[in-house]
C-alpha atoms as a PDB file:
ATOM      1  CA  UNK A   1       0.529   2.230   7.306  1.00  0.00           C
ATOM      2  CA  UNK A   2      -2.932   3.646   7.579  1.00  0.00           C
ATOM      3  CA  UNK A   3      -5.246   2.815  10.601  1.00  0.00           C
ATOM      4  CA  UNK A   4      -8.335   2.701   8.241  1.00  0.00           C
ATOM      5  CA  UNK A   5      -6.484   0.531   5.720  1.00  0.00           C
ATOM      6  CA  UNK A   6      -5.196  -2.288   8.368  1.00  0.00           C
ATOM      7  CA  UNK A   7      -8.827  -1.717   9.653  1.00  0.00           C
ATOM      8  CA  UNK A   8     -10.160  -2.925   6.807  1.00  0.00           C
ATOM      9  CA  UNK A   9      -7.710  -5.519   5.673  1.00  0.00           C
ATOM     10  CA  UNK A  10      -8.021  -7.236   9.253  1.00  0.00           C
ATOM     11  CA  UNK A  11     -11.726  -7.273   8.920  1.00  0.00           C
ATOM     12  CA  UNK A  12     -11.924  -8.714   5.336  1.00  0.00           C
ATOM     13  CA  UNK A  13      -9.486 -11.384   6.836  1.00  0.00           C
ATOM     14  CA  UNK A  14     -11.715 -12.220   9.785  1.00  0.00           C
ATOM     15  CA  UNK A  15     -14.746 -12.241   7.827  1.00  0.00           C
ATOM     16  CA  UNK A  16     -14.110 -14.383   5.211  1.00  0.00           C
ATOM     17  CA  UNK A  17     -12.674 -18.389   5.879  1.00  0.00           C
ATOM     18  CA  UNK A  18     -10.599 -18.459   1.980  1.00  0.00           C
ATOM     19  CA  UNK A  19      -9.615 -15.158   1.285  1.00  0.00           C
ATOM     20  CA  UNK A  20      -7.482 -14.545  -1.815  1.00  0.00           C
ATOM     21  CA  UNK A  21      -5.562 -11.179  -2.536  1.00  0.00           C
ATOM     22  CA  UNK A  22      -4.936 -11.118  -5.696  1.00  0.00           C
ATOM     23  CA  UNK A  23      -4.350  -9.169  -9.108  1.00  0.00           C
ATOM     24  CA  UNK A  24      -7.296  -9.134 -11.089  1.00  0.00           C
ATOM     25  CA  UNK A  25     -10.447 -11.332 -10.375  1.00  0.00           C
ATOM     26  CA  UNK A  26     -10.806 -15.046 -10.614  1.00  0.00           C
ATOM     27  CA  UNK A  27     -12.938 -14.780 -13.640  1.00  0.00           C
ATOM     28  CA  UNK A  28      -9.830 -12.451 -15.751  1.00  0.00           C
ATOM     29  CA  UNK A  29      -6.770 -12.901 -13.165  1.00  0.00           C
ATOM     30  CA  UNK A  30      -4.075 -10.027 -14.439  1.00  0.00           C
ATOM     31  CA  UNK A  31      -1.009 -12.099 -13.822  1.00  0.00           C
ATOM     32  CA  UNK A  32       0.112 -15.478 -14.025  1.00  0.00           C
ATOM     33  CA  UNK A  33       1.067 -16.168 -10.413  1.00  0.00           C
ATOM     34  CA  UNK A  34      -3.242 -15.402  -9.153  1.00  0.00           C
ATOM     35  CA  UNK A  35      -4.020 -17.896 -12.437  1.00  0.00           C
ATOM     36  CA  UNK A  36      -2.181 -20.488 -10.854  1.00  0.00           C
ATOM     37  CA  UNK A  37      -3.175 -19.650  -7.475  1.00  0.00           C
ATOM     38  CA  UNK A  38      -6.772 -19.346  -8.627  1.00  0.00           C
ATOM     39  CA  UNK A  39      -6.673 -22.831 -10.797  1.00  0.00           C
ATOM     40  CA  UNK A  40      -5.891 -24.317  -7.333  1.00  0.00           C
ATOM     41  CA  UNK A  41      -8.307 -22.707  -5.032  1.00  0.00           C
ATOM     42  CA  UNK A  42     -11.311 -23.605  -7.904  1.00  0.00           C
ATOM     43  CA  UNK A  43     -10.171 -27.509  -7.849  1.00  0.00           C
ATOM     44  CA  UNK A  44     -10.585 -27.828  -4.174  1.00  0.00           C
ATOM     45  CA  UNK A  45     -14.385 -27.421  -4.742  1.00  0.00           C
ATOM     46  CA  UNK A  46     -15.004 -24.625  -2.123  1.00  0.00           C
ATOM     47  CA  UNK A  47     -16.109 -21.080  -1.835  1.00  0.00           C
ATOM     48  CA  UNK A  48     -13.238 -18.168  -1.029  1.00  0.00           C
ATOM     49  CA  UNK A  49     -14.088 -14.229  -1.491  1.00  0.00           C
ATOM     50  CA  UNK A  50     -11.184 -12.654  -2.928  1.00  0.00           C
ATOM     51  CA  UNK A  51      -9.632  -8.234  -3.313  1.00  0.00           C
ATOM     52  CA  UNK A  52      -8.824  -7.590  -6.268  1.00  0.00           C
ATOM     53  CA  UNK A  53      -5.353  -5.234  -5.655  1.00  0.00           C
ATOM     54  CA  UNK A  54      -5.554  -3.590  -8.238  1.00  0.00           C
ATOM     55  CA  UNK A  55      -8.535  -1.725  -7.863  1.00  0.00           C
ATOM     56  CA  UNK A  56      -7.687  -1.249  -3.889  1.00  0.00           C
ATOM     57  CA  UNK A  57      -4.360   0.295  -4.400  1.00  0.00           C
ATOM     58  CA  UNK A  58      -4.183   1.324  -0.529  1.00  0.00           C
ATOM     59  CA  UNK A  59      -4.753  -2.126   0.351  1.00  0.00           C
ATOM     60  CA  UNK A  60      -2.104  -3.276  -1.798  1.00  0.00           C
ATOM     61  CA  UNK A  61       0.503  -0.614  -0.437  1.00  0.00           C
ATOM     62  CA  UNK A  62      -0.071  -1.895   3.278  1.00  0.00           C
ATOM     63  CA  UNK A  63      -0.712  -5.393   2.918  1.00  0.00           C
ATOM     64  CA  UNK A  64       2.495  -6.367   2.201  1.00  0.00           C
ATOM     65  CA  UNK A  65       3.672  -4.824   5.284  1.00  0.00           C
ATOM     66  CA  UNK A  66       1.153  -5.669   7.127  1.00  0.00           C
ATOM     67  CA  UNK A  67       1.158  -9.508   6.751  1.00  0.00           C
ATOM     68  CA  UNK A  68       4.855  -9.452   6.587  1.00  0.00           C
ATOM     69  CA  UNK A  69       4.539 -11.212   2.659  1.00  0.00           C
ATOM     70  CA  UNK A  70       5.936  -8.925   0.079  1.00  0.00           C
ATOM     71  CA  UNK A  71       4.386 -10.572  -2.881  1.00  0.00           C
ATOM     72  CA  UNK A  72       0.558 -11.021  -4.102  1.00  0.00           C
ATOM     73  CA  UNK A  73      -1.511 -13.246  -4.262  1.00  0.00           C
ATOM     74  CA  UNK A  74      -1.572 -14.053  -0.661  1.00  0.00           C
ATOM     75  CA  UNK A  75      -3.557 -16.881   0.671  1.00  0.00           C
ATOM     76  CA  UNK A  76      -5.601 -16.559   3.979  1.00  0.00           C
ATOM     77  CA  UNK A  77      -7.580 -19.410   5.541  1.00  0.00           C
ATOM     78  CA  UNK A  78      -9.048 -19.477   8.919  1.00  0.00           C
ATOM     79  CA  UNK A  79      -7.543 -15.990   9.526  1.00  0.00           C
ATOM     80  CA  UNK A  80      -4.054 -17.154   8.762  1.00  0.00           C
ATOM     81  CA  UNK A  81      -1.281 -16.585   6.276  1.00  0.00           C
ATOM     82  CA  UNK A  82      -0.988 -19.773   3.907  1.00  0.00           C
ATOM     83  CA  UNK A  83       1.259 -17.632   1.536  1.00  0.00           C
ATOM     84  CA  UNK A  84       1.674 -16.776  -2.274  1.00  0.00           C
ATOM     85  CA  UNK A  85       1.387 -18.766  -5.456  1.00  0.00           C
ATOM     86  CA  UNK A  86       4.543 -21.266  -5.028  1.00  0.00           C
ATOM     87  CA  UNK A  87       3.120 -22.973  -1.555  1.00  0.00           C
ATOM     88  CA  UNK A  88      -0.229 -23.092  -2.768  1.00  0.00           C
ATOM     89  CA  UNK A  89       0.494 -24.559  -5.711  1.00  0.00           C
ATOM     90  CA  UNK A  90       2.725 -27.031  -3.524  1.00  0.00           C
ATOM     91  CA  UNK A  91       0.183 -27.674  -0.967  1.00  0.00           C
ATOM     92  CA  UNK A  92      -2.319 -28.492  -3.804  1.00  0.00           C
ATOM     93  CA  UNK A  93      -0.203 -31.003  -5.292  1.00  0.00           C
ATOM     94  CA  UNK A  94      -0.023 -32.701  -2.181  1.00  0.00           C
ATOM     95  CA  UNK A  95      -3.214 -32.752  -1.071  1.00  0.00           C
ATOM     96  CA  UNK A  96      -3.137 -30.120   2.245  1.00  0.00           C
ATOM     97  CA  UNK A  97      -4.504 -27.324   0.385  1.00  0.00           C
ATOM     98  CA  UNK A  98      -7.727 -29.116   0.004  1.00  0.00           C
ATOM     99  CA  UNK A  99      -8.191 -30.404   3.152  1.00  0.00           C
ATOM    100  CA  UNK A 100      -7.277 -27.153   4.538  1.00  0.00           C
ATOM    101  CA  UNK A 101      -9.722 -25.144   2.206  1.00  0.00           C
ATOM    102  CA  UNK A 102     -12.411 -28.164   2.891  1.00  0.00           C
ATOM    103  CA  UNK A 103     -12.019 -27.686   7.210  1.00  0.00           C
ATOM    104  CA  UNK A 104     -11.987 -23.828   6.725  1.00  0.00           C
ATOM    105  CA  UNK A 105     -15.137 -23.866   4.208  1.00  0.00           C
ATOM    106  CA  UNK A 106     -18.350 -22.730   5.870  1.00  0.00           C
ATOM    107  CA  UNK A 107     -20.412 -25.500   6.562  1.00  0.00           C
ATOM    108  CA  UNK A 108     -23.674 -25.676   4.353  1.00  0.00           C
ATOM    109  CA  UNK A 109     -26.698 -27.229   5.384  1.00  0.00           C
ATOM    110  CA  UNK A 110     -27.612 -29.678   3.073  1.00  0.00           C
ATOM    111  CA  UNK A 111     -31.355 -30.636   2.999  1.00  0.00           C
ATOM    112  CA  UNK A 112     -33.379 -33.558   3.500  1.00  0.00           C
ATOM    113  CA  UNK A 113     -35.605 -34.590   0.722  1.00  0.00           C
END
């Protein structure tokens, strides 16, 4: 595993709350499993950044072995490992994915009027 490339991977964790590796982009996922994933994350109302592995094939050749997940998408919230398309989609249909993705979310000021 490359030093720059675990670099980089632990500082797009730590930087954003709902971070989604995934194939493609949210707008044209490129396979089924990050269309699921993504139909999830989009419900619970909240904003998550997301890699796109396919155009950052180094990060896809060490994240894997890095977050000890062998599969994409992978899930991270708060800095931790939530996991790939089957336990999101689980923790959506009952409920803890969006109260996890709601208590990770950023808080945004709202204003008074």
């Amino acid at each position: 595993m490359s030093e720059e490339v675990v670099a980089t991977i632990k500082e797009q964790i730590e930087s954003n709350p709902i971070l989604l590796y995934m194939k493609g982009s949210p707008e044209a996922p490129q396979c089924g499993f990050s269309a699921q994933t993504i139909q999830c994350l989009i419900a619970c109302g909240e904003r998550f950044a997301y890699v796109d592995i396919l155009s950052n094939p180094d990060i896809r050749a060490t994240l894997p072995g890095y977050a000890n997940w062998p599969t994409f998408p992978q899930l991270y919230v708060g800095g931790e490992l939530i996991g790939g398309c089957d336990i999101v989609v689980e923790m959506f249909e009952s409920g803890e994915l969006e109260s996890l993705i709601k208590e990770a979310a950023p808080a945004t000021e709202e204003s008074e009027e």
